[in-house]
C-alpha atoms as a PDB file:
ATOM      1  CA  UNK A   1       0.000   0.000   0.000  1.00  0.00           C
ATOM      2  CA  UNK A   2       1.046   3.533  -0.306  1.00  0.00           C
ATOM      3  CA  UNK A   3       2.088   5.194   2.523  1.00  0.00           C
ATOM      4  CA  UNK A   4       2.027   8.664   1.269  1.00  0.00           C
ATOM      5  CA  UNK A   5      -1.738   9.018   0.851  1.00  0.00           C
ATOM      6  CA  UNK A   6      -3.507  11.230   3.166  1.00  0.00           C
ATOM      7  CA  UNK A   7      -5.586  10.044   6.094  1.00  0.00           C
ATOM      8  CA  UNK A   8      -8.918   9.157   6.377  1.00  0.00           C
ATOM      9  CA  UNK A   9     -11.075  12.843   7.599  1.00  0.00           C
ATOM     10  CA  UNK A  10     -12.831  11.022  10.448  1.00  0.00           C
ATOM     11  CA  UNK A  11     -14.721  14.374  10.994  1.00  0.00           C
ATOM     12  CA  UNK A  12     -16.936  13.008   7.468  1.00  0.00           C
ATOM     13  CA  UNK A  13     -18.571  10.041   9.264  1.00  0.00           C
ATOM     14  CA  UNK A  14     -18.578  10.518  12.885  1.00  0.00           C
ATOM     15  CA  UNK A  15     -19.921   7.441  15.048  1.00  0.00           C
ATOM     16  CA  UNK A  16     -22.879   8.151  17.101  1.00  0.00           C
ATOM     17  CA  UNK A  17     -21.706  10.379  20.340  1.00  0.00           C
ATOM     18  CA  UNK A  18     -18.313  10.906  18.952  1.00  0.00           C
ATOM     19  CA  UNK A  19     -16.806  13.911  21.527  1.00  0.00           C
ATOM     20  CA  UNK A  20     -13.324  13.630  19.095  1.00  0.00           C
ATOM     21  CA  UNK A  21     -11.147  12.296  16.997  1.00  0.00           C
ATOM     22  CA  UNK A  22      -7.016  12.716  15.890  1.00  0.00           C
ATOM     23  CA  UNK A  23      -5.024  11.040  13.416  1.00  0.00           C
ATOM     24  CA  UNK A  24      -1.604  10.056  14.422  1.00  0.00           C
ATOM     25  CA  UNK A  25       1.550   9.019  12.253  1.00  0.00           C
ATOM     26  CA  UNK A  26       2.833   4.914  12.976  1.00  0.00           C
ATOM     27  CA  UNK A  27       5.248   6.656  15.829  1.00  0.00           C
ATOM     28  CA  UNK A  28       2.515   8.820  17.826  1.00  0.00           C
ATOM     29  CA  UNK A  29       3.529  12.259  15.947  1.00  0.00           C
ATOM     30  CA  UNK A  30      -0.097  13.856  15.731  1.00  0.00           C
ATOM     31  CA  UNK A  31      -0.971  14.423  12.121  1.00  0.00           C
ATOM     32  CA  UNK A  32      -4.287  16.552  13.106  1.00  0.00           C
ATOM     33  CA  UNK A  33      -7.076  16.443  15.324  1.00  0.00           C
ATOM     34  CA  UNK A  34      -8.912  17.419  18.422  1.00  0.00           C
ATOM     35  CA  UNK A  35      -7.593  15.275  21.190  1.00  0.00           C
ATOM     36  CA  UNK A  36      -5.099  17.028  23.777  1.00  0.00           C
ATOM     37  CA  UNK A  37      -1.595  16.005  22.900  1.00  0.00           C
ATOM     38  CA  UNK A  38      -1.221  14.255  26.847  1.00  0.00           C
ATOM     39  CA  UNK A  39      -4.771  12.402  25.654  1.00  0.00           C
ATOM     40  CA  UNK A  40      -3.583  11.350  22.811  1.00  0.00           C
ATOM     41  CA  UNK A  41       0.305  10.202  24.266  1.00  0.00           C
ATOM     42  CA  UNK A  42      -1.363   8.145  26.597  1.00  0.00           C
ATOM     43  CA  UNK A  43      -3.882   5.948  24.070  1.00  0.00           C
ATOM     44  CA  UNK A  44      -0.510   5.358  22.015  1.00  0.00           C
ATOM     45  CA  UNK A  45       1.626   4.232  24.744  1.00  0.00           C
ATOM     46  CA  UNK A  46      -1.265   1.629  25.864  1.00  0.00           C
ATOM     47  CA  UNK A  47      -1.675   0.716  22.364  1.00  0.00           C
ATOM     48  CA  UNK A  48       2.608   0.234  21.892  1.00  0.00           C
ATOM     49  CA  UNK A  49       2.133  -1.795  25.474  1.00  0.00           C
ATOM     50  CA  UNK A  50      -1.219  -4.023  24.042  1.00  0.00           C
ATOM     51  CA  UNK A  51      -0.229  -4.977  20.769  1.00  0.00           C
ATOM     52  CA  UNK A  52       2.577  -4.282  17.637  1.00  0.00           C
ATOM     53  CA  UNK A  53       1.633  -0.941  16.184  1.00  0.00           C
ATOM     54  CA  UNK A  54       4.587  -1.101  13.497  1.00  0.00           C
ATOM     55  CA  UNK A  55       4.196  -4.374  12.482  1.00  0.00           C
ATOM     56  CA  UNK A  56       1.490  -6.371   9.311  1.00  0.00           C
ATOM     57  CA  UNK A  57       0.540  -8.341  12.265  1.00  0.00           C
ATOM     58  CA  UNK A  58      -0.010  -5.263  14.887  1.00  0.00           C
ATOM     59  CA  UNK A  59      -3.610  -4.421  15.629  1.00  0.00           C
ATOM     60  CA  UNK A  60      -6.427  -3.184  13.034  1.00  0.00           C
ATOM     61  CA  UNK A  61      -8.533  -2.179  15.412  1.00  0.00           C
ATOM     62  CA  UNK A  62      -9.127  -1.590  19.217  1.00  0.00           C
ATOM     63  CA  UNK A  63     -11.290  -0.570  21.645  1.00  0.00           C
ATOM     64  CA  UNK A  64     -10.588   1.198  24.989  1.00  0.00           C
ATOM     65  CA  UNK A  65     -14.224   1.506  27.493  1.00  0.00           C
ATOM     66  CA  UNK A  66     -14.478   3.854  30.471  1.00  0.00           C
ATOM     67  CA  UNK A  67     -17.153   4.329  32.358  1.00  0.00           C
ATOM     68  CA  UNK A  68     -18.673   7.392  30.552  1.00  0.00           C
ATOM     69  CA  UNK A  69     -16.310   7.566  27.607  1.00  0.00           C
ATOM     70  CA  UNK A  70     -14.332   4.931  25.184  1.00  0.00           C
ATOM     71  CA  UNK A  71     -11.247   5.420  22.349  1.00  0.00           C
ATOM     72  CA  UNK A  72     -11.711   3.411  19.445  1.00  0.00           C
ATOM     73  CA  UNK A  73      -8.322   2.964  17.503  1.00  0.00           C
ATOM     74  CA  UNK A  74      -7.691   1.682  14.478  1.00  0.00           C
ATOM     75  CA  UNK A  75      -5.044   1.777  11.645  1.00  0.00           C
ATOM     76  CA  UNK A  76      -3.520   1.153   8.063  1.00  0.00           C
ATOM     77  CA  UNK A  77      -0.024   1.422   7.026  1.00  0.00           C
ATOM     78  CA  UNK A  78       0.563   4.747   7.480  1.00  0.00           C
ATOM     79  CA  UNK A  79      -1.714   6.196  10.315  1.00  0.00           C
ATOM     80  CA  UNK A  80      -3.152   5.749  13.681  1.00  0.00           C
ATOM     81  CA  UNK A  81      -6.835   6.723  13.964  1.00  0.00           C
ATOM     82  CA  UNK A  82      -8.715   7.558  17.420  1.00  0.00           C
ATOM     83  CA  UNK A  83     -12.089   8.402  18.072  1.00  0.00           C
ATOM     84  CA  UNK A  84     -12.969   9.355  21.870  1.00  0.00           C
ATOM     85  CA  UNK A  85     -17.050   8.760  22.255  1.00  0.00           C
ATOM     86  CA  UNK A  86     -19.748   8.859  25.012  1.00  0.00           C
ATOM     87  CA  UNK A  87     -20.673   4.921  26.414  1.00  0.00           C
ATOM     88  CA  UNK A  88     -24.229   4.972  24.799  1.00  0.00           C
END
């Protein structure tokens, strides 16, 4: 795949109670988005701990639940996508 094409707008198709979203680069560099920059460290040091984020076999997609709030990550080769949503 090419890794120079631009990432996905997740602002086009939120998911139902979607607070915010940021798209990060395969190392955690923050490409654009709405998430703090401590917010969005954290989610991509538990996602480095959880599971190969560099790797073909690293996760496509995961999802992190709170009490009142959950992160759902997922990625291709080139980016790291995170949506923070209310628990409906």
């Amino acid at each position: 795949m090419d890794n120079d094409r631009a990432p996905l707008d997740l602002d086009a198709s939120p998911i139902q109670g979607q607070l915010a979203s940021t798209v990060m680069d395969l190392e955690g560099k923050i490409v654009r988005g709405q998430l703090t920059s401590h917010d969005a460290s954290l989610l991509y040091q538990m996602l480095m701990e959880s599971s190969n984020v560099h790797g073909v076999d690293g996760f496509q997609r995961m999802t992190i639940t709170f009490a009142n709030v959950r992160y759902i990550a997922a990625r291709d080769d080139s980016h790291i996508y995170i949506t923070k949503a209310r628990v409906v």
